[in-house]
Protein backbone atom coordinates (compact mmCIF):
# COMPACT_ATOMS: atom_id res chain seq x y z
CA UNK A 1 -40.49 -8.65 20.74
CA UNK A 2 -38.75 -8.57 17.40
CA UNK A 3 -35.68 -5.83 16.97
CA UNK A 4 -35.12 -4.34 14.15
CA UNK A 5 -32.04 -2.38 12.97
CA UNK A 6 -32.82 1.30 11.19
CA UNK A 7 -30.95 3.51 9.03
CA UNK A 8 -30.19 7.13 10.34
CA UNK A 9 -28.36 9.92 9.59
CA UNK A 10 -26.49 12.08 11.58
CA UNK A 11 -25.61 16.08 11.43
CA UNK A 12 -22.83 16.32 11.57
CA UNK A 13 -22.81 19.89 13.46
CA UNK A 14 -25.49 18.93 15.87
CA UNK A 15 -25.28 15.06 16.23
CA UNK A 16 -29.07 15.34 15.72
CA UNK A 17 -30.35 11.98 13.78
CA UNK A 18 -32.72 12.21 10.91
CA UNK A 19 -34.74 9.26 8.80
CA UNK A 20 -33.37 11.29 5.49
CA UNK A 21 -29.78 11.80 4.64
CA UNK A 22 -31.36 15.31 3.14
CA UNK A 23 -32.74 16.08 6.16
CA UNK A 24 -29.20 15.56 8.01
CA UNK A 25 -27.54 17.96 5.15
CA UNK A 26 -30.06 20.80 5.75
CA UNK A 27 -30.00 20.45 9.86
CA UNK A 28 -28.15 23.36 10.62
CA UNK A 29 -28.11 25.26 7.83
CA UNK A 30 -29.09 28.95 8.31
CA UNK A 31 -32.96 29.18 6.88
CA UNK A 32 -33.46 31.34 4.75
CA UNK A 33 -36.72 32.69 3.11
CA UNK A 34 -36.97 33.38 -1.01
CA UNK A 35 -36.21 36.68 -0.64
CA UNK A 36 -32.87 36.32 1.33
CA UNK A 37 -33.74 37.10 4.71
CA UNK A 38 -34.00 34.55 7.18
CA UNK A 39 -37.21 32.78 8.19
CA UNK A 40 -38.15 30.67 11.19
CA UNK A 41 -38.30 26.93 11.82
CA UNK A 42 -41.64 25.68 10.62
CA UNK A 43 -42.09 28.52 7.88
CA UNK A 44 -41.03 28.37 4.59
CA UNK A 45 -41.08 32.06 4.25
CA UNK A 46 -40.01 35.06 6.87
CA UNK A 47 -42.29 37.51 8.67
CA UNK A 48 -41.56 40.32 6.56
CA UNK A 49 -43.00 38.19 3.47
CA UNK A 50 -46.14 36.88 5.50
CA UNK A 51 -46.94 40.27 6.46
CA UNK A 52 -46.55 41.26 2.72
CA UNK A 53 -48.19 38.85 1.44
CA UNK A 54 -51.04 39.00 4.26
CA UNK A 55 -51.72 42.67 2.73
CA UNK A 56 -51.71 41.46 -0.60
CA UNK A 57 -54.16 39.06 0.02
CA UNK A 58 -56.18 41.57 1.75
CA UNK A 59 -55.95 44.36 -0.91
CA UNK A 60 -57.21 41.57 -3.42
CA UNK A 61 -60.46 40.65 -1.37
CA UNK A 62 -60.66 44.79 -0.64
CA UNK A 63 -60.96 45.08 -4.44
CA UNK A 64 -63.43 42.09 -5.02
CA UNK A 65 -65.43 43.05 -1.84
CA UNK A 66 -69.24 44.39 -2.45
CA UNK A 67 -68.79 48.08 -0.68
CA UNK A 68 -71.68 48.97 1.68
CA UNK A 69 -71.93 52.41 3.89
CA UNK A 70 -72.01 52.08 7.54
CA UNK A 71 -75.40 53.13 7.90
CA UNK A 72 -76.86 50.60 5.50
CA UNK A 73 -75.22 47.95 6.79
CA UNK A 74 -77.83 45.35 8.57
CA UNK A 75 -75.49 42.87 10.17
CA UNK A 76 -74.71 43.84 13.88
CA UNK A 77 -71.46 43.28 13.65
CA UNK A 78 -67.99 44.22 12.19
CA UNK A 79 -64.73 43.23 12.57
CA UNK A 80 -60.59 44.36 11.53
CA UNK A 81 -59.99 40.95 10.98
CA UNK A 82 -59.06 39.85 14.60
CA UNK A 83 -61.80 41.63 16.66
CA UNK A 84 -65.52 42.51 16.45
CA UNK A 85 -67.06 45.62 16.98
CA UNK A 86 -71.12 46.55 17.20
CA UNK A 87 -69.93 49.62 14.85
CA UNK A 88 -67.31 52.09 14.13
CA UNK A 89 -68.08 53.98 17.56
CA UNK A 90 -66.78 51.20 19.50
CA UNK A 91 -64.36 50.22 16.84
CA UNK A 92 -62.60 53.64 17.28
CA UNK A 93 -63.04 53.93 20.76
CA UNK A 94 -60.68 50.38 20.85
CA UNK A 95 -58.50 51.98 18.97
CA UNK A 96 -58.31 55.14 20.75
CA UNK A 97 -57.39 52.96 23.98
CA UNK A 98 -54.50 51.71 22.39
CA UNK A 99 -53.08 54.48 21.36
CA UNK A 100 -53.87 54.98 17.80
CA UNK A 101 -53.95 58.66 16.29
CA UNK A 102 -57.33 59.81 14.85
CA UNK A 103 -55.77 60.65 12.14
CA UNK A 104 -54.69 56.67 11.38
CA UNK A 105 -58.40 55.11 11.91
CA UNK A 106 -59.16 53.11 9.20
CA UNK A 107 -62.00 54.38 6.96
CA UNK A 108 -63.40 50.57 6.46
CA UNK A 109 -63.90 47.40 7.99
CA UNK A 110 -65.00 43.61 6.85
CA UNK A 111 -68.48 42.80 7.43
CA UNK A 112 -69.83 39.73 9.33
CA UNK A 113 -71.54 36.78 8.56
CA UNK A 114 -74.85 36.42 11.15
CA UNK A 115 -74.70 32.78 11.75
CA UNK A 116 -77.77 31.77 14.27
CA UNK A 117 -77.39 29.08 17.00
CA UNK A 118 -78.98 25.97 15.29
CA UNK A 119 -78.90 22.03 15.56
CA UNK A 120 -78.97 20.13 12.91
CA UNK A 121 -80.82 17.59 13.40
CA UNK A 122 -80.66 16.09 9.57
CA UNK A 123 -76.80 15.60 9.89
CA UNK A 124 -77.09 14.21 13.43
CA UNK A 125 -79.60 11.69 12.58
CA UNK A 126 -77.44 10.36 9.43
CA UNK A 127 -74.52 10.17 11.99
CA UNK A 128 -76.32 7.94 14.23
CA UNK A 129 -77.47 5.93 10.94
CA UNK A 130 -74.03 5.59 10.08
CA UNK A 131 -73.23 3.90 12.93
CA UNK A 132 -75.93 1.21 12.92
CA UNK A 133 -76.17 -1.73 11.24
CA UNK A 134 -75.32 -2.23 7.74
CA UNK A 135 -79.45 -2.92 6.40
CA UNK A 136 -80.30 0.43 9.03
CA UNK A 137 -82.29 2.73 7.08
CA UNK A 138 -84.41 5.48 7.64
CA UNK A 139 -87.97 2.71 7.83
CA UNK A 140 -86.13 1.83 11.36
CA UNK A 141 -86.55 5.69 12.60
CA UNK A 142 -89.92 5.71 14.42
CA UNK A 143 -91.39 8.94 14.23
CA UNK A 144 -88.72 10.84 12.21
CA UNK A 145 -90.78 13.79 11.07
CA UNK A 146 -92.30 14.37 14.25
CA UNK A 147 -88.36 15.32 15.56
CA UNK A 148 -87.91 16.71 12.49
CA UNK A 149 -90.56 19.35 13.40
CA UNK A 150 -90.48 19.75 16.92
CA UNK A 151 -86.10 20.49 16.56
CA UNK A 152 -87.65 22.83 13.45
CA UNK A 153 -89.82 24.53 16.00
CA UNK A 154 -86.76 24.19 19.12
CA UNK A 155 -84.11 26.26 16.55
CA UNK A 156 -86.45 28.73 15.72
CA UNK A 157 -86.64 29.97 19.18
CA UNK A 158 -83.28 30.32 19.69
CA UNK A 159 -81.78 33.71 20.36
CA UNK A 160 -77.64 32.96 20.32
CA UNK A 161 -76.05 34.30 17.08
CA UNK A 162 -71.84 33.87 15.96
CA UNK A 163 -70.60 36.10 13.57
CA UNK A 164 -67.80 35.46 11.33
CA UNK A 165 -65.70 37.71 9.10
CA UNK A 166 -67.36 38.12 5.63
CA UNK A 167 -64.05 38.64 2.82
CA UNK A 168 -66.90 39.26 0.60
CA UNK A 169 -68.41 42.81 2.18
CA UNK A 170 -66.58 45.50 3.35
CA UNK A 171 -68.05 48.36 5.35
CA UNK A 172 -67.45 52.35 4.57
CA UNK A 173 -66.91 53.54 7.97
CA UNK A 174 -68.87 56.71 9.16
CA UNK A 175 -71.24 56.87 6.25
């Protein structure tokens, strides 16, 4: 076993050794976010400027969003972001449990996107190519279109669906 001798750097507050002499320098300094308040380890801003910047973001896809009323909506779905609802009913209702005022209900929500429980069998057979040999090619696959048609006929019976949040709709609550 060979040994090799290495290069560190120490803090000099903490004793803490780093690859980088910068790294060393910057150990225990206080972190601090652009604005001047401090941020946490791992973050190169603090809360107060996710959060801001979070609604930013969020105002920007508000204003980009296609608007649709609540009652022509056709997904079954809808969601504040973090949790999905089956419509504003139950949406309200959630927030009702925790406490929120009526007055403070939001009047809109993002819409879903339906996404329907699927193999794909394309993808999974180019996967299994891959790892063959390097002259494997499709002439090797004995009776590729007849799995191509029964998994065709296999996803179309399935009933599971996902939904995901949609940036790209948002739904007028109550109308």
């Amino acid at each position: 076993m060979e040994i090799k001798e290495i290069k560190a750097y120490q803090c000099g507050n903490c004793y803490k050794l780093h690859y980088y002499e910068h790294l060393a320098k910057e150990c225990c300094k206080p972190l601090v976010c652009d604005c001047g308040k401090p941020r946490r380890a791992g973050y190169t801003i603090c809360d107060e400027c996710i959060v801001e910047n979070d609604k930013k973001r969020d105002q920007e896809r508000y204003d980009r969003a296609r608007k649709v009323n609540e009652s022509e909506y056709k997904v079954a779905m809808l969601t504040d972001g973090s949790n999905f609802y089956h419509d504003s009913d139950e949406y309200y209702e959630e927030l009702a449990t925790n406490g929120v005022l009526e007055s403070e209900y939001p009047t809109w929500a993002w819409g879903c996107e339906e996404v329907k429980f699927a193999v794909d069998i394309e993808t999974s057979l180019e996967t299994a190519a891959a790892d063959m040999h390097d002259e494997f090619d499709d002439d090797y696959i004995v009776d590729r279109e007849e799995l191509l048609v029964l998994v065709s006929k296999w996803n179309a019976k399935q009933t599971a669906t996902s939904y995901y949040v949609d940036h790209g709709t948002v739904v007028i609550l109550g109308k």
